[in-house]
C-alpha atoms as a PDB file:
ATOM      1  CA  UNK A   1      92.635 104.399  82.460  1.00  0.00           C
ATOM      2  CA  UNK A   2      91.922 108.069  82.841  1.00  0.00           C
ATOM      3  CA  UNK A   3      90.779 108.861  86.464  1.00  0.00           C
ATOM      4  CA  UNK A   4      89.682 112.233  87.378  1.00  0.00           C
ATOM      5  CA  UNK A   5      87.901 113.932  89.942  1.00  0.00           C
ATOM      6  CA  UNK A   6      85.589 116.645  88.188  1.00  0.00           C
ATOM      7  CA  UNK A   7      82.128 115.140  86.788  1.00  0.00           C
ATOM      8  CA  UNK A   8      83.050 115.873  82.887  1.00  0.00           C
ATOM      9  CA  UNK A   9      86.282 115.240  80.961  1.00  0.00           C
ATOM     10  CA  UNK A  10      87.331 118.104  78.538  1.00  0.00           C
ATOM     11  CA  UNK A  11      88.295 116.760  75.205  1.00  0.00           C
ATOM     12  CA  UNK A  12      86.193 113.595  75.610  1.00  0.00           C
ATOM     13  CA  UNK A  13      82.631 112.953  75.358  1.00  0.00           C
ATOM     14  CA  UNK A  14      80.912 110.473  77.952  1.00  0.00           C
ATOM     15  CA  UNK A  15      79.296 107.915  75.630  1.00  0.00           C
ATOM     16  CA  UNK A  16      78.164 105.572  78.221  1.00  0.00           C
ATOM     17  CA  UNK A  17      77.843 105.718  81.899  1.00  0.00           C
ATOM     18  CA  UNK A  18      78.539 102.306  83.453  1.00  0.00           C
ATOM     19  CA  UNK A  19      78.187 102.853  87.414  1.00  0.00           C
ATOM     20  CA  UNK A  20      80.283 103.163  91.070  1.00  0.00           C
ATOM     21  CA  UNK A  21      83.109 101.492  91.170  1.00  0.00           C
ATOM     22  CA  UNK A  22      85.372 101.425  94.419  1.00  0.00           C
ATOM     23  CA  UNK A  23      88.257  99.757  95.894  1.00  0.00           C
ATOM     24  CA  UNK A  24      88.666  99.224  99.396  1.00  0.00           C
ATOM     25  CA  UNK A  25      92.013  98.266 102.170  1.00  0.00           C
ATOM     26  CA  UNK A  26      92.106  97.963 105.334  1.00  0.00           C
ATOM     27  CA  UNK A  27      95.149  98.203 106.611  1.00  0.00           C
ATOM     28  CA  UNK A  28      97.657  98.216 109.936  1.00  0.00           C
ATOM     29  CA  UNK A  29     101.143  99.672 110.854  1.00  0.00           C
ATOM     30  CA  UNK A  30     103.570  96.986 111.555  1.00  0.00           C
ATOM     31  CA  UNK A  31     104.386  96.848 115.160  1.00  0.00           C
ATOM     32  CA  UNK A  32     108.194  98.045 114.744  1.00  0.00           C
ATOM     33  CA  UNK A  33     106.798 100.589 112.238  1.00  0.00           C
ATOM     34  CA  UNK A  34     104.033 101.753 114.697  1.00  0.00           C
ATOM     35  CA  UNK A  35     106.606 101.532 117.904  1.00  0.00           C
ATOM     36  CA  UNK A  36     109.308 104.195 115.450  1.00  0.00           C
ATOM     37  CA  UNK A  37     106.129 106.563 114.529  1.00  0.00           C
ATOM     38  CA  UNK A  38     105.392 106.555 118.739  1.00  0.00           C
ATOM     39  CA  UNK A  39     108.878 108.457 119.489  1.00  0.00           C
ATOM     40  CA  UNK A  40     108.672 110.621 116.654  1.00  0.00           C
ATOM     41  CA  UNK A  41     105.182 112.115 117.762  1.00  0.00           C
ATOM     42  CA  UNK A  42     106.852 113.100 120.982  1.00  0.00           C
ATOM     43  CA  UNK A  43     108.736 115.774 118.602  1.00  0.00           C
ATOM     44  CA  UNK A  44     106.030 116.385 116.569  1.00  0.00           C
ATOM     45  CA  UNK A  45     106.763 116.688 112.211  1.00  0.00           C
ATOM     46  CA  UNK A  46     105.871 114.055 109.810  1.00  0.00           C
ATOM     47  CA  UNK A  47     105.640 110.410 110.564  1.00  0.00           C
ATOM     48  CA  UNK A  48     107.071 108.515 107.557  1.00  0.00           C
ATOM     49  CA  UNK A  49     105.700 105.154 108.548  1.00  0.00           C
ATOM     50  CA  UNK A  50     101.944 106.429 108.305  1.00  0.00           C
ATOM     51  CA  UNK A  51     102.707 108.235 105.183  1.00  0.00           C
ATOM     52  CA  UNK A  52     103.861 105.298 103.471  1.00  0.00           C
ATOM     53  CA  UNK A  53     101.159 103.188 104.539  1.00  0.00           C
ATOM     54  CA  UNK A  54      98.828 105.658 103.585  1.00  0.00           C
ATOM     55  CA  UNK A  55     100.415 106.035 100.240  1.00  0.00           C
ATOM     56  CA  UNK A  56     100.604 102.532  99.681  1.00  0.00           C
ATOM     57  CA  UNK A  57      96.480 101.900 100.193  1.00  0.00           C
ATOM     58  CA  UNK A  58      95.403 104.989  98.333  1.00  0.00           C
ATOM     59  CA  UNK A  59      97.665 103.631  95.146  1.00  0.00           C
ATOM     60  CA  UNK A  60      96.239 100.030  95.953  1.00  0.00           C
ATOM     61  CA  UNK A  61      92.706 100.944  96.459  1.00  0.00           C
ATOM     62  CA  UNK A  62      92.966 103.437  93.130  1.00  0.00           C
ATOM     63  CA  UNK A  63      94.451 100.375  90.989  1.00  0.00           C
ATOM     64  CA  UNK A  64      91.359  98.383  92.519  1.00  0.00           C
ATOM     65  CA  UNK A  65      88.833 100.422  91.522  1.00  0.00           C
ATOM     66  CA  UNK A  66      90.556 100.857  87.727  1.00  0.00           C
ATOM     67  CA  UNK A  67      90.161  97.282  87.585  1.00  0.00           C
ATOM     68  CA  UNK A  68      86.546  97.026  88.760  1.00  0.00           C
ATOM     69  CA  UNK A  69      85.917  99.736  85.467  1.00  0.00           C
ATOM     70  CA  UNK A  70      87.666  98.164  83.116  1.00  0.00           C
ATOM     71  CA  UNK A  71      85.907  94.585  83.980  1.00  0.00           C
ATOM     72  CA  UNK A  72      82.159  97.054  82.926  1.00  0.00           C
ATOM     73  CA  UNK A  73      83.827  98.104  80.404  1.00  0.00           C
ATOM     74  CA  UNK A  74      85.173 101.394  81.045  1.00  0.00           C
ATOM     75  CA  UNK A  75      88.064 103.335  79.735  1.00  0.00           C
ATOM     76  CA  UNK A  76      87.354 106.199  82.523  1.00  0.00           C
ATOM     77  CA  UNK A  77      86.268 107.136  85.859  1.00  0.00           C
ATOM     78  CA  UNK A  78      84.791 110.469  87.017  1.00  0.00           C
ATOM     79  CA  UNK A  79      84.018 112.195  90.120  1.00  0.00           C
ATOM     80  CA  UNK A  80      86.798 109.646  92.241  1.00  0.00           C
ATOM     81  CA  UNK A  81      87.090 110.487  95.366  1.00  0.00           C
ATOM     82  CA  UNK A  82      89.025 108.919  98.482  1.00  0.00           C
ATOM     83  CA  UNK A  83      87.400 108.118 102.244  1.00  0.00           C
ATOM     84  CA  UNK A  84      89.083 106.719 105.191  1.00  0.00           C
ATOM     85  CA  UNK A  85      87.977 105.965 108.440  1.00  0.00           C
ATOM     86  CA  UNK A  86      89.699 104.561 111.330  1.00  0.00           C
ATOM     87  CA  UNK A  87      88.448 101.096 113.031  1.00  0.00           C
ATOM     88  CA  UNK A  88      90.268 100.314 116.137  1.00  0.00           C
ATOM     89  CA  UNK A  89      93.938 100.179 115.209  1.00  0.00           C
ATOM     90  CA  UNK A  90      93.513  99.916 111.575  1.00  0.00           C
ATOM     91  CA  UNK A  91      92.591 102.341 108.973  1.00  0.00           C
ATOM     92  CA  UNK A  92      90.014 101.450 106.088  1.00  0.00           C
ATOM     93  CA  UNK A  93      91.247 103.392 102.723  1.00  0.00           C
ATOM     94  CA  UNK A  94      88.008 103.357 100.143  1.00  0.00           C
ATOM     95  CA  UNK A  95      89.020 105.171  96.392  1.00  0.00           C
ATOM     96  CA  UNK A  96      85.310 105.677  94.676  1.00  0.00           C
ATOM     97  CA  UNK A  97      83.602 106.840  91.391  1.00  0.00           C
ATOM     98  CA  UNK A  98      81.720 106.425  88.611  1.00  0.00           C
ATOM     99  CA  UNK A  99      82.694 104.575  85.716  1.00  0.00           C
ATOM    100  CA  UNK A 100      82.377 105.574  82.332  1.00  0.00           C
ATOM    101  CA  UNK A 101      83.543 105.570  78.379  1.00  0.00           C
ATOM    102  CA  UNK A 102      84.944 108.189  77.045  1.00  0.00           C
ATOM    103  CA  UNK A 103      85.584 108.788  73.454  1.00  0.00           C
ATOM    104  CA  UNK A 104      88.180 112.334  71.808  1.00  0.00           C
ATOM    105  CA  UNK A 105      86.234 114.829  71.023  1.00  0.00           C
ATOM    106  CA  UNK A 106      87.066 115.207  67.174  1.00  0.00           C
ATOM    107  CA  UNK A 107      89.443 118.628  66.639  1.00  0.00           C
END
């Protein structure tokens, strides 16, 4: 599955245009996790719990959406982009785009 984020595809022409397609997690820091990630904002720098967890969704909600294309009938999606919003303690993670087919552009 080719994902990108610009609305064309060099070297491929868009032969069908199938839709949006999206995947969506919502998702909360383990207690122990989220209790770690409290001292280390007291020093300030990176907090490796919340990156993984964010990692984590944006891969899961990416392999959603590549799954929601490929069930239309896509080999593509264009113009993916990510959202997240926070809801109370938890953090929804939404991966979006449109699906499409793409064929090689003959050399």
């Amino acid at each position: 599955m080719i994902i990108v984020t610009t609305n064309d595809l060099p070297g491929y022409t868009i032969t069908k245009t199938l839709g949006e397609v999206m995947g969506l997690t919502v998702r909360a820091v383990n207690f122990g996790a989220g209790i770690t990630a409290s001292f280390r904002a007291i020093g300030g720098g990176e907090l490796p719990e919340y990156t993984r967890t964010m990692h984590d969704a944006r891969a899961e909600v990416m392999n959603r959406m590549a799954v929601e294309a490929e069930g239309r009938g896509g080999n593509a999606i264009a113009a993916m982009r990510f959202d997240a919003n926070a809801i109370g303690a938890y953090i929804e993670i939404c991966a979006y785009g449109t699906a499409i087919v793409v064929e090689p552009v003959s050399p």
